[in-house]
C-alpha atoms as a PDB file:
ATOM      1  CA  UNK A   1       0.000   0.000   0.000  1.00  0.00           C
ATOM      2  CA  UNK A   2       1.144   3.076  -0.964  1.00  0.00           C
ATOM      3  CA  UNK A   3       0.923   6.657   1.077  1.00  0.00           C
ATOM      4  CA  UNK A   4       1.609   9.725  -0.912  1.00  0.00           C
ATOM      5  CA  UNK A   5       1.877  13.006   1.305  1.00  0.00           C
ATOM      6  CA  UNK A   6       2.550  16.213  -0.018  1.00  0.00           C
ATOM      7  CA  UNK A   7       5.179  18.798   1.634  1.00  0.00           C
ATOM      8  CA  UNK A   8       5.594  22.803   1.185  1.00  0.00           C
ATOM      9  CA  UNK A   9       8.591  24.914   1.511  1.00  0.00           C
ATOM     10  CA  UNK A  10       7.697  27.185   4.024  1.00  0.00           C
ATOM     11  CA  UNK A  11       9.657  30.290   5.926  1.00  0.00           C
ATOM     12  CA  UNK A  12      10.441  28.821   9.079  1.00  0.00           C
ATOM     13  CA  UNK A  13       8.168  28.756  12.027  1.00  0.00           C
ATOM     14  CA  UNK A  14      10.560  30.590  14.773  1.00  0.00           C
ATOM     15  CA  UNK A  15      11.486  33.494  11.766  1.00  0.00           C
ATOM     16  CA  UNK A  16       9.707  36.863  12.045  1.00  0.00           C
ATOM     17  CA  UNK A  17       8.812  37.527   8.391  1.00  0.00           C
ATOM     18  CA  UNK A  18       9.435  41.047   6.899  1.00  0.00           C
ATOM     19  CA  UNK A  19       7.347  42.612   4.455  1.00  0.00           C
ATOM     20  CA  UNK A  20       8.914  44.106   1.287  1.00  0.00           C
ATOM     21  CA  UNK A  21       9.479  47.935   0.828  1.00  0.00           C
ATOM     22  CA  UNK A  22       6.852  47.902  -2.122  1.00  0.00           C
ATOM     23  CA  UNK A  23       4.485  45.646  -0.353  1.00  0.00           C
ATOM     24  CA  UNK A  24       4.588  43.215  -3.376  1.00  0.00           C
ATOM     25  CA  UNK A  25       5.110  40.616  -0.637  1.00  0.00           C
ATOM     26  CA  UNK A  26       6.847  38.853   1.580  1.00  0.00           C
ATOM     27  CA  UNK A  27      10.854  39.395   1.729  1.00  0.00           C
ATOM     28  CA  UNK A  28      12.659  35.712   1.517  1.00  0.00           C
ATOM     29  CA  UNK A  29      15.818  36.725   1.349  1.00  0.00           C
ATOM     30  CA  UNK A  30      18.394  35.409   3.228  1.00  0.00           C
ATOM     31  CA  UNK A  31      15.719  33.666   5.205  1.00  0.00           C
ATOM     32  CA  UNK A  32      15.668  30.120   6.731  1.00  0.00           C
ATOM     33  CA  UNK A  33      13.326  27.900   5.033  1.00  0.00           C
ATOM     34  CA  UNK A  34      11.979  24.854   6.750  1.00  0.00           C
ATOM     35  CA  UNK A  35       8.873  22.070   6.051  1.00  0.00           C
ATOM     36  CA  UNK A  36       5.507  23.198   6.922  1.00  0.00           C
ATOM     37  CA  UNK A  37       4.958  22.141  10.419  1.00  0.00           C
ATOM     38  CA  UNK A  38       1.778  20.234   9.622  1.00  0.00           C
ATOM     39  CA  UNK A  39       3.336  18.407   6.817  1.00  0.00           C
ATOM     40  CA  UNK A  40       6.032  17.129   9.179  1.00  0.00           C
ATOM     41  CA  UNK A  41       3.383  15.167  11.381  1.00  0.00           C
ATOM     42  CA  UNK A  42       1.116  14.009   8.101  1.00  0.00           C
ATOM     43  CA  UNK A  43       5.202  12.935   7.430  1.00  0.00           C
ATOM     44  CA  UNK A  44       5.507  11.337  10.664  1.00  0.00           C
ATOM     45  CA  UNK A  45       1.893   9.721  10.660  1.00  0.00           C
ATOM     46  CA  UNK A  46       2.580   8.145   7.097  1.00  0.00           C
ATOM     47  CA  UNK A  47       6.066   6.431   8.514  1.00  0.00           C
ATOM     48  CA  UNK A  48       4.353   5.693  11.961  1.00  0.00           C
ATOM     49  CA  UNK A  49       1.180   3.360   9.203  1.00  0.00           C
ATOM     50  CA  UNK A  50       4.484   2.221   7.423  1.00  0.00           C
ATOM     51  CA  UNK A  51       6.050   0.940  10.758  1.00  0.00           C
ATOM     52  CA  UNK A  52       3.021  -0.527  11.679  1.00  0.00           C
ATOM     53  CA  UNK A  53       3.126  -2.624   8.297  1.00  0.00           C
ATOM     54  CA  UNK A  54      -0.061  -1.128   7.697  1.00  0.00           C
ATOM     55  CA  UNK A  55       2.099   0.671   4.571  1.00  0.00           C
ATOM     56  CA  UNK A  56       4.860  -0.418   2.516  1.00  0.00           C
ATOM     57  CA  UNK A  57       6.175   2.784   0.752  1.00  0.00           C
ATOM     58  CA  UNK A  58       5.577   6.701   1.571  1.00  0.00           C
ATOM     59  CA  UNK A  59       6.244   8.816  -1.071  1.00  0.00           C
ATOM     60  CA  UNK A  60       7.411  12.479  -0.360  1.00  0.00           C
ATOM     61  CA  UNK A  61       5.200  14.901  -2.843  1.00  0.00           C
ATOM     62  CA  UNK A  62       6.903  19.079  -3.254  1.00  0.00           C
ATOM     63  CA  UNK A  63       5.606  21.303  -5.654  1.00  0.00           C
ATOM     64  CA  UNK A  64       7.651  24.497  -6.139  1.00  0.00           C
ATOM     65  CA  UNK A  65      11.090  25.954  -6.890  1.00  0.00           C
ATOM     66  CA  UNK A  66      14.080  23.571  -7.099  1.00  0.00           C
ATOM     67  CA  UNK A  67      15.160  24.314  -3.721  1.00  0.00           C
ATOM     68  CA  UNK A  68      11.982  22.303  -2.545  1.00  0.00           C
ATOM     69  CA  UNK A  69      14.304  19.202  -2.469  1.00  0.00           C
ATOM     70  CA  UNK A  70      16.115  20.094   0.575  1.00  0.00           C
ATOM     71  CA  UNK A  71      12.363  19.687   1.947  1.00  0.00           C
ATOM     72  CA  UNK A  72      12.197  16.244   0.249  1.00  0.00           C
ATOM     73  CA  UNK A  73      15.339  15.103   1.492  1.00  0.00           C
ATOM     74  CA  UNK A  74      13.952  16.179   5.158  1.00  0.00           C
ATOM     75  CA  UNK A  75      10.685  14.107   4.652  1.00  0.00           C
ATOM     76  CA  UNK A  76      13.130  11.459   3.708  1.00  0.00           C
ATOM     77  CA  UNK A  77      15.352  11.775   6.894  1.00  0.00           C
ATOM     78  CA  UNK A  78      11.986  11.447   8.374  1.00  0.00           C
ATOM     79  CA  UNK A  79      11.055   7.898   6.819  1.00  0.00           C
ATOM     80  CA  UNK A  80       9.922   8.841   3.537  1.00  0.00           C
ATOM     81  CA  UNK A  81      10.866   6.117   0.735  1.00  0.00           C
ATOM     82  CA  UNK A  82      11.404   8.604  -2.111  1.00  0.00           C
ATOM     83  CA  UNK A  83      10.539  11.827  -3.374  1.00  0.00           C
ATOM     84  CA  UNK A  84       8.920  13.809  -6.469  1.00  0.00           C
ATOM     85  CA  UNK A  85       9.253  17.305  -6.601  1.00  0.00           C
ATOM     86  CA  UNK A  86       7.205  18.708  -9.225  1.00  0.00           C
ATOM     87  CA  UNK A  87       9.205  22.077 -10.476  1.00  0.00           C
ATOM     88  CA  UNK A  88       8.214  25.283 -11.582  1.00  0.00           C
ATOM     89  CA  UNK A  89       8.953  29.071 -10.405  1.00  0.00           C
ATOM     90  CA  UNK A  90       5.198  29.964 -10.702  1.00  0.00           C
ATOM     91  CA  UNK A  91       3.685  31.461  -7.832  1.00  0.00           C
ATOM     92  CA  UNK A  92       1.346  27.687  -6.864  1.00  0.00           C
ATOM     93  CA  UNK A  93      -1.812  28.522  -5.261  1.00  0.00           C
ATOM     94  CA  UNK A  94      -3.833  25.591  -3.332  1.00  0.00           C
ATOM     95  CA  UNK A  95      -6.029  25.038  -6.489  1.00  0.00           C
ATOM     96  CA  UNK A  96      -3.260  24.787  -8.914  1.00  0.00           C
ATOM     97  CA  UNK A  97      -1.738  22.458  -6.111  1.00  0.00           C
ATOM     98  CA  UNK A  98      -4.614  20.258  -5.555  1.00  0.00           C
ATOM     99  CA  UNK A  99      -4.465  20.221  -9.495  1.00  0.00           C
ATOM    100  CA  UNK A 100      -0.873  18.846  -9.575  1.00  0.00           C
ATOM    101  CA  UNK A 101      -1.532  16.548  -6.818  1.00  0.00           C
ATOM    102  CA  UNK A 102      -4.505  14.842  -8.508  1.00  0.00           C
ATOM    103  CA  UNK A 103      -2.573  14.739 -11.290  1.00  0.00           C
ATOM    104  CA  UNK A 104       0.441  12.386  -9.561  1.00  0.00           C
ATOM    105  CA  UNK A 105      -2.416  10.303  -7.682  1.00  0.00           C
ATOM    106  CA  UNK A 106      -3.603   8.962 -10.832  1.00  0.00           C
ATOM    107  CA  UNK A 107      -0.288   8.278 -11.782  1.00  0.00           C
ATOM    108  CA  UNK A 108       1.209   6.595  -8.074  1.00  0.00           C
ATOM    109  CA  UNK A 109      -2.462   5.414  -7.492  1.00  0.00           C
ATOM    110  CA  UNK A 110      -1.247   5.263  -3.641  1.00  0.00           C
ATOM    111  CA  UNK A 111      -3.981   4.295  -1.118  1.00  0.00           C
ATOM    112  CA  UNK A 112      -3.863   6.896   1.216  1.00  0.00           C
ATOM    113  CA  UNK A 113      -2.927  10.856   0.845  1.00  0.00           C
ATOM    114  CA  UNK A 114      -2.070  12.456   4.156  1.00  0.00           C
ATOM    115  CA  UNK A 115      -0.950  16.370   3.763  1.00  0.00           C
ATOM    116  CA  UNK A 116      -1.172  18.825   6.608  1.00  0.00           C
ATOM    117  CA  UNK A 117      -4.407  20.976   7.377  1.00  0.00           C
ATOM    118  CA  UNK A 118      -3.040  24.031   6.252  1.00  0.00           C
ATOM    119  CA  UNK A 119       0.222  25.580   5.276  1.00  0.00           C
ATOM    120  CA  UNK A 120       1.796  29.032   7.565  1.00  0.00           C
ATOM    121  CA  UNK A 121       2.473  30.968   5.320  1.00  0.00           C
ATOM    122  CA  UNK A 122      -0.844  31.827   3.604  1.00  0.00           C
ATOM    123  CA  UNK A 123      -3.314  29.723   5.846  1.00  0.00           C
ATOM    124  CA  UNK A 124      -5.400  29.239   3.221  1.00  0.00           C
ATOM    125  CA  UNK A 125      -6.249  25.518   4.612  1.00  0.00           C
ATOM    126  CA  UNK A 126      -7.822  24.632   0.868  1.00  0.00           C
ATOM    127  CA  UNK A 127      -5.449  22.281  -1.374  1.00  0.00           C
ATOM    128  CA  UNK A 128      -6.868  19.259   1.071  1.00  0.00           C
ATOM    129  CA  UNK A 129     -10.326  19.659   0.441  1.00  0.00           C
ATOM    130  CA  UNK A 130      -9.908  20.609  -3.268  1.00  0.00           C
ATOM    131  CA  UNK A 131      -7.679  17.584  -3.776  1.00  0.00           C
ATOM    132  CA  UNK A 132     -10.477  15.124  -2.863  1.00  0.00           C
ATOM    133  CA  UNK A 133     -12.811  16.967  -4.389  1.00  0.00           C
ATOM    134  CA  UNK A 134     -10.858  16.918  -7.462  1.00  0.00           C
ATOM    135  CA  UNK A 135      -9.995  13.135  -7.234  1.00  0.00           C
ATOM    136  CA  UNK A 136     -13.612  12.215  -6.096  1.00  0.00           C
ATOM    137  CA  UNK A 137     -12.089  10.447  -2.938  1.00  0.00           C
ATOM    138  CA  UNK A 138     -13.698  10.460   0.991  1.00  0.00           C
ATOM    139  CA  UNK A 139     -11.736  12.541   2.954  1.00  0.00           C
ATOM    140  CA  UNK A 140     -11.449  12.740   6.702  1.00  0.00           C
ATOM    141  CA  UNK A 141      -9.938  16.800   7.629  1.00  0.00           C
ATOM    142  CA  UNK A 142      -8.187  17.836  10.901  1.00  0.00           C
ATOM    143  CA  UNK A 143      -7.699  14.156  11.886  1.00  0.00           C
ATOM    144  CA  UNK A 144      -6.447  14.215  15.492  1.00  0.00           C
ATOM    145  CA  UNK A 145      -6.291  10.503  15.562  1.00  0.00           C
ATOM    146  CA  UNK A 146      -5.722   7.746  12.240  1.00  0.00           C
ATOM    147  CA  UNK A 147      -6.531   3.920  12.597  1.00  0.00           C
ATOM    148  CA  UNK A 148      -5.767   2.095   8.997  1.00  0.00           C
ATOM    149  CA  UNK A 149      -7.411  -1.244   8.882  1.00  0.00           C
ATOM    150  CA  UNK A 150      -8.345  -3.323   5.779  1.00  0.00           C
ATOM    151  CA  UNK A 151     -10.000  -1.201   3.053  1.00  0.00           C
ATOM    152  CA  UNK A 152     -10.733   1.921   5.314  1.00  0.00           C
ATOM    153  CA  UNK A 153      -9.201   4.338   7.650  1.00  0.00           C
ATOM    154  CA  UNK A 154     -11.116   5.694  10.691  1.00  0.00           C
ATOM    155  CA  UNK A 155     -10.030   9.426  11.332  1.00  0.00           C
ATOM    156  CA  UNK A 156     -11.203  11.224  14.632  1.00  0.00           C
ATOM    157  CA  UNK A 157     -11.636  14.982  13.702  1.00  0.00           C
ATOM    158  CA  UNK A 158     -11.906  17.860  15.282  1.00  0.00           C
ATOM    159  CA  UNK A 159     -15.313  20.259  14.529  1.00  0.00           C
ATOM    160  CA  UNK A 160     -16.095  22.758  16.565  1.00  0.00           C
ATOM    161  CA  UNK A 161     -18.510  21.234  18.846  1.00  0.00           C
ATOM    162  CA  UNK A 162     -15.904  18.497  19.837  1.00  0.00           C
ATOM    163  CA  UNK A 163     -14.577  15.489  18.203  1.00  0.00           C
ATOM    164  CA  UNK A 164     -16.155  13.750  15.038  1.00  0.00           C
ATOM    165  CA  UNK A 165     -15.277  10.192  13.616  1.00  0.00           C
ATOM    166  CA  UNK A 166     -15.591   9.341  10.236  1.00  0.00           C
ATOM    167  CA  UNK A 167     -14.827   5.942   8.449  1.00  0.00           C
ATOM    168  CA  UNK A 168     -13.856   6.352   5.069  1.00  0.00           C
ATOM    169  CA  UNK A 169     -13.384   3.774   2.350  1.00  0.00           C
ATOM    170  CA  UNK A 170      -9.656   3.324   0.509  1.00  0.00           C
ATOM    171  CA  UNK A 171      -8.807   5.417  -1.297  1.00  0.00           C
ATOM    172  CA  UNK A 172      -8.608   8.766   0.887  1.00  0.00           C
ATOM    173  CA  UNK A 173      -7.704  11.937   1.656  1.00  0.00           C
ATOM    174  CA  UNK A 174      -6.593  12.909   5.287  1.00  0.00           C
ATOM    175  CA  UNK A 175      -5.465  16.113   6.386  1.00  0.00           C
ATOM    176  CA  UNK A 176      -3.068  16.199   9.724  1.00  0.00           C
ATOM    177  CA  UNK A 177      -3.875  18.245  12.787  1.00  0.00           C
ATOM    178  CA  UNK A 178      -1.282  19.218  15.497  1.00  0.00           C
ATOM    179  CA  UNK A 179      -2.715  16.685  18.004  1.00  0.00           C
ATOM    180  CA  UNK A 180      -2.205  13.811  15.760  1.00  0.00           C
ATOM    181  CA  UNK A 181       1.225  13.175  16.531  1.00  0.00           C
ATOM    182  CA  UNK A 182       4.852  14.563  17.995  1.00  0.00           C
ATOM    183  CA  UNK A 183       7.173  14.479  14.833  1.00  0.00           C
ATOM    184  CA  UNK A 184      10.788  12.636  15.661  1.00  0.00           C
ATOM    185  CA  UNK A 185      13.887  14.284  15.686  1.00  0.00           C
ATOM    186  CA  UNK A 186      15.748  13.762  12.645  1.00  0.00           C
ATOM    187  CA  UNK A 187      18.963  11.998  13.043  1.00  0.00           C
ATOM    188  CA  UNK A 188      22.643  12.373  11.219  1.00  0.00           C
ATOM    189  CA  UNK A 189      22.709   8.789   9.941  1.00  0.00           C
ATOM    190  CA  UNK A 190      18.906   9.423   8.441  1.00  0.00           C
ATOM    191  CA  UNK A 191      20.107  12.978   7.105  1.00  0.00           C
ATOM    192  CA  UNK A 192      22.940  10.841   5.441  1.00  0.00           C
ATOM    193  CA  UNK A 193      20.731   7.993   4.110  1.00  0.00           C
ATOM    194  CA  UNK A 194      18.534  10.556   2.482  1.00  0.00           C
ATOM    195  CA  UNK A 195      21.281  11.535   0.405  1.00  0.00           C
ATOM    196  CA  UNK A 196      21.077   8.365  -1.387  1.00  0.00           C
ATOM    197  CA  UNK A 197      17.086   8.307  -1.747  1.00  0.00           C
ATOM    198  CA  UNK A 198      15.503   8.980  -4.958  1.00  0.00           C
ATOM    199  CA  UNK A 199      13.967  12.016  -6.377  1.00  0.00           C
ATOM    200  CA  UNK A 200      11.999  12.140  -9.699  1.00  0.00           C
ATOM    201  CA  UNK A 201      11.419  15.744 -11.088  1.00  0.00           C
ATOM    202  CA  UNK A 202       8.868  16.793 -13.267  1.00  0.00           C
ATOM    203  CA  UNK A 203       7.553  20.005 -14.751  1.00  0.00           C
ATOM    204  CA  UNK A 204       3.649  21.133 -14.518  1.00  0.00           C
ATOM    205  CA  UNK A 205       3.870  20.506 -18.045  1.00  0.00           C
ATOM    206  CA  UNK A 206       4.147  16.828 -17.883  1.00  0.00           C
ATOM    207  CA  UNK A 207       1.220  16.313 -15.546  1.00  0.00           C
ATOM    208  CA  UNK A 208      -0.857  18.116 -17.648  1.00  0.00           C
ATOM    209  CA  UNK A 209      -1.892  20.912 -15.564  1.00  0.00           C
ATOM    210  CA  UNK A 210      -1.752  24.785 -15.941  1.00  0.00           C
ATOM    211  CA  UNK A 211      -0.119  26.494 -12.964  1.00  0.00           C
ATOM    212  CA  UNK A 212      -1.079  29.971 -13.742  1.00  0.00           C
ATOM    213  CA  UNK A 213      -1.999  31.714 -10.926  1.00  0.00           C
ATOM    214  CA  UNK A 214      -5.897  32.495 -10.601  1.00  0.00           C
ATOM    215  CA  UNK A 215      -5.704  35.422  -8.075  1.00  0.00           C
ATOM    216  CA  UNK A 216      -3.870  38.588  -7.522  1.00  0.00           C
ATOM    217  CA  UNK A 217      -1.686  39.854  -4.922  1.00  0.00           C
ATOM    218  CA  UNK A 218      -2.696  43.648  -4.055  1.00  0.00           C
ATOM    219  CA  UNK A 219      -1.326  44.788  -1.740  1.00  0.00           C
ATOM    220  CA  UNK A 220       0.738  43.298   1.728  1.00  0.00           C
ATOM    221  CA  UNK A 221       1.046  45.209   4.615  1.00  0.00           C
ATOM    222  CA  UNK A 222       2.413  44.623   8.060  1.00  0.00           C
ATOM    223  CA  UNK A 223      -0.088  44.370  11.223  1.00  0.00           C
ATOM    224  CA  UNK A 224      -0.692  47.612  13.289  1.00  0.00           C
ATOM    225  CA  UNK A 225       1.640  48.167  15.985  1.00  0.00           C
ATOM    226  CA  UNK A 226      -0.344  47.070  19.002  1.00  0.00           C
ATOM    227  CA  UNK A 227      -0.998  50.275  21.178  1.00  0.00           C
ATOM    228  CA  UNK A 228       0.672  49.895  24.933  1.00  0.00           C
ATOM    229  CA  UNK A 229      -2.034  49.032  27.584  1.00  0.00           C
ATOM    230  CA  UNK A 230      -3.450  51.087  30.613  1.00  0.00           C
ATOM    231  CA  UNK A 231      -4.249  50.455  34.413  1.00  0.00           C
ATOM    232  CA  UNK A 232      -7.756  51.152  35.340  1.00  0.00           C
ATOM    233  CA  UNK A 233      -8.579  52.323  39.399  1.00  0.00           C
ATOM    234  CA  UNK A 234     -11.865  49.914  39.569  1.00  0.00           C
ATOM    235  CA  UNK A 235     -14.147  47.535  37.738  1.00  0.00           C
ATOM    236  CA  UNK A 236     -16.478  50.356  36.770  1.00  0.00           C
ATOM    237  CA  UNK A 237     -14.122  52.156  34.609  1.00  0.00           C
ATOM    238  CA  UNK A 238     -12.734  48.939  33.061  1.00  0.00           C
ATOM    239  CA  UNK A 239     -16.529  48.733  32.231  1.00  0.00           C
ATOM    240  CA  UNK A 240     -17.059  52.343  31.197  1.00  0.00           C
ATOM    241  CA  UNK A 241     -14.003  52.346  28.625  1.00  0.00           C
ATOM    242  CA  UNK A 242     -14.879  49.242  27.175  1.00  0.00           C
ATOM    243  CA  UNK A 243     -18.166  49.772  26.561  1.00  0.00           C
ATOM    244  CA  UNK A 244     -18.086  53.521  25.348  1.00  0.00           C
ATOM    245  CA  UNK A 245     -13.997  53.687  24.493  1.00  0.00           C
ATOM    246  CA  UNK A 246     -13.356  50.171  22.516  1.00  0.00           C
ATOM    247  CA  UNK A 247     -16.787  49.656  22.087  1.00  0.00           C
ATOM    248  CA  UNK A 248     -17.062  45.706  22.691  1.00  0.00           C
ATOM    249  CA  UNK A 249     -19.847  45.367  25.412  1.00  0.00           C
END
């Protein structure tokens, strides 16, 4: 059984991101660029099935600019068998993703597709949902808990009122919450194994599939600086200002 999950090459979680001078976007240069945090447990999860025996290859999905394969060869270190990074320097946006993604599912026909719920850097928390739409497949979002069995997975989600679980027939689509799992610590000797794993690239091209980005980009601007905060002498004022001041009760 195969388990395909997709990984994005994101600025790194503990960076402070700057905005460019002509607020055309976000400034990556010089800036340390790590896996999305959500793909690295839908990473872990997939290795954790393959461990189980549940799984016998996980295959390492990147769409994006060639440097995506240092991402690949982390999902590797990780437990990933091999890797396909699917290269372009397009700006990808999650439908032109999903669209890419469908397109390597019907050619790796893999069992299971785990990505994480969303990506940091634009939150848009779509290429999931649009994938299995896409592909026709069940899917099973913000899984906080996987159990693979024979010809379905049971996913425990969370919804707002609580938890929800869902069985869903093989194939699926399961996107990877932070309460699903604690990703492991990638090692030297797995960093050096890596090296030797394989990577196919292909172009958009290839796959069929028009990358052209849908949507424009504006404008970005920088949050307001948050104003410093005040003391009040009693509950009454704290009352007064917020109700006539910031205008919230």
């Amino acid at each position: 059984m195969k388990i395909l999950v997709p990984v994005k090459r994101v600025v790194d979680k503990d960076i402070k991101v700057r905005v460019k001078n002509d607020g055309s976007g976000i400034d990556l240069a010089n800036v340390k660029m790590s896996m999305n945090p959500f793909d690295e447990i839908a990473v872990e999860e997939a290795v954790r099935l393959k461990e189980k025996g549940k799984a016998s290859e996980v295959i390492a999905v990147s769409c994006g600019v060639a440097q995506c394969q240092e991402t690949l060869r982390t999902a590797m270190a990780l437990g990933a068998d091999r890797g396909i990074l699917v290269e372009t320097d397009a700006e990808l946006q999650p439908l032109a993703v999903a669209k890419l993604l469908k397109a390597l599912v019907d050619r790796e026909q893999p069992q299971l597709i785990i990505l994480g719920k969303q990506a940091i850097d634009d939150d848009a928390n779509q290429t999931g949902q649009m994938l299995a739409a896409l592909a026709d497949l069940p899917q099973g979002a913000f899984a906080g808990k996987v159990e693979l069995e024979d010809g379905h997975v049971t996913v425990v989600r969370e919804v707002d009122s609580g938890l929800e679980t869902v069985c869903l027939s093989l194939p699926a689509v399961i996107t990877a919450d932070l309460r699903l799992n604690e990703p492991r610590y990638v090692t030297l000797p797995n960093i050096m194994k890596a090296k030797k794993k394989p990577i196919d690239t292909i172009k958009p091209d290839a796959l069929g599939v028009d990358v052209a980005p849908r949507l424009k980009t504006l404008k970005v601007t920088e949050p307001p600086q948050r104003g410093a905060g005040i003391k009040v002498p009693d509950m009454a004022t704290l009352v007064d200002k917020l109700r006539n001041e910031a205008k919230v009760i």
